[in-house]
Protein backbone atom coordinates (compact mmCIF):
# COMPACT_ATOMS: atom_id res chain seq x y z
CA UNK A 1 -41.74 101.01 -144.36
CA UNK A 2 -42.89 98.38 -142.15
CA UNK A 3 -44.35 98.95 -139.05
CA UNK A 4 -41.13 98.12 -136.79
CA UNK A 5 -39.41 101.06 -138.89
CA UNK A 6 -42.07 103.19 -138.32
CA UNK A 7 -42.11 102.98 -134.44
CA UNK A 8 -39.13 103.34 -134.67
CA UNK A 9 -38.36 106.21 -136.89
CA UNK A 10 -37.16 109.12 -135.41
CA UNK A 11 -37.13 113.00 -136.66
CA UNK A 12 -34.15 114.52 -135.98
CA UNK A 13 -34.91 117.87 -136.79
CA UNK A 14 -38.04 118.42 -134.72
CA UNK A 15 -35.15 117.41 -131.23
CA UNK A 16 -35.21 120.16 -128.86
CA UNK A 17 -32.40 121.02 -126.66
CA UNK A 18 -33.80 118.73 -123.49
CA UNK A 19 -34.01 115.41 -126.28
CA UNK A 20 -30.50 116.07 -127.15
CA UNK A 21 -29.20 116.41 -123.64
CA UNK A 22 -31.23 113.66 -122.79
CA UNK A 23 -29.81 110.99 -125.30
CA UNK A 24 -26.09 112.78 -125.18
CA UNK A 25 -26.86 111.09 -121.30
CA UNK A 26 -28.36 108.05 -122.12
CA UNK A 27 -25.65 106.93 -124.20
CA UNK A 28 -22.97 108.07 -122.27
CA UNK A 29 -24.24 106.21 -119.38
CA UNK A 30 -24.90 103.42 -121.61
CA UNK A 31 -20.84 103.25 -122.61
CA UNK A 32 -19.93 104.00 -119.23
CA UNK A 33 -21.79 101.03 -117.77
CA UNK A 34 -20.56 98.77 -120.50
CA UNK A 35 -16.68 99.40 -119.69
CA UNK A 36 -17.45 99.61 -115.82
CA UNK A 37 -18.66 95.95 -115.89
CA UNK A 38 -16.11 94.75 -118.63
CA UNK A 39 -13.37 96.10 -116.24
CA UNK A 40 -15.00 94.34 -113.45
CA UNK A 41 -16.20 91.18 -114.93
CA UNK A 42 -12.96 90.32 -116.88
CA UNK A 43 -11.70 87.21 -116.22
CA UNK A 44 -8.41 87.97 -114.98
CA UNK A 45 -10.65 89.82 -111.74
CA UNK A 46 -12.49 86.63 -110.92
CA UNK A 47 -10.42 85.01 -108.23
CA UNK A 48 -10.71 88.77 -106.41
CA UNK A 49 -14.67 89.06 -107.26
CA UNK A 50 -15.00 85.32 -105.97
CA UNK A 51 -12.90 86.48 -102.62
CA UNK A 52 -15.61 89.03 -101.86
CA UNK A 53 -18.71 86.80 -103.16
CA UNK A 54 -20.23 86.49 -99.42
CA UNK A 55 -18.40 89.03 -97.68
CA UNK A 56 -22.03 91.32 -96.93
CA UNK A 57 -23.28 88.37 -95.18
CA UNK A 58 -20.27 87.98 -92.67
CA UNK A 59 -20.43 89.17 -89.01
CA UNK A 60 -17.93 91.27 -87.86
């Protein structure tokens, strides 16, 4: 093994309960970010996005 793979290298067995609850999270907010800014970054969106581009800095 090189050293990269054995940083890396992870045993599986020795997860307790918290580890797994904590990656189960991790990647589901991982996935969950991905398709929130796909769905909001898609180019069909951009004339709306570009609408709203300095709308924080106008007075009302």
């Amino acid at each position: 093994m090189s050293v990269l793979e054995e940083y890396l290298s992870t045993d599986w067995a020795s997860m307790t309960s918290q580890d797994w609850a904590g990656l189960i999270i991790t990647v589901l907010v991982f996935f969950g970010m991905l398709i929130t800014f796909a769905l909001a970054l898609r180019p069909s969106k951009r004339k709306e996005m570009e609408e709203q581009k300095y709308k924080i800095l106008d007075d009302d």
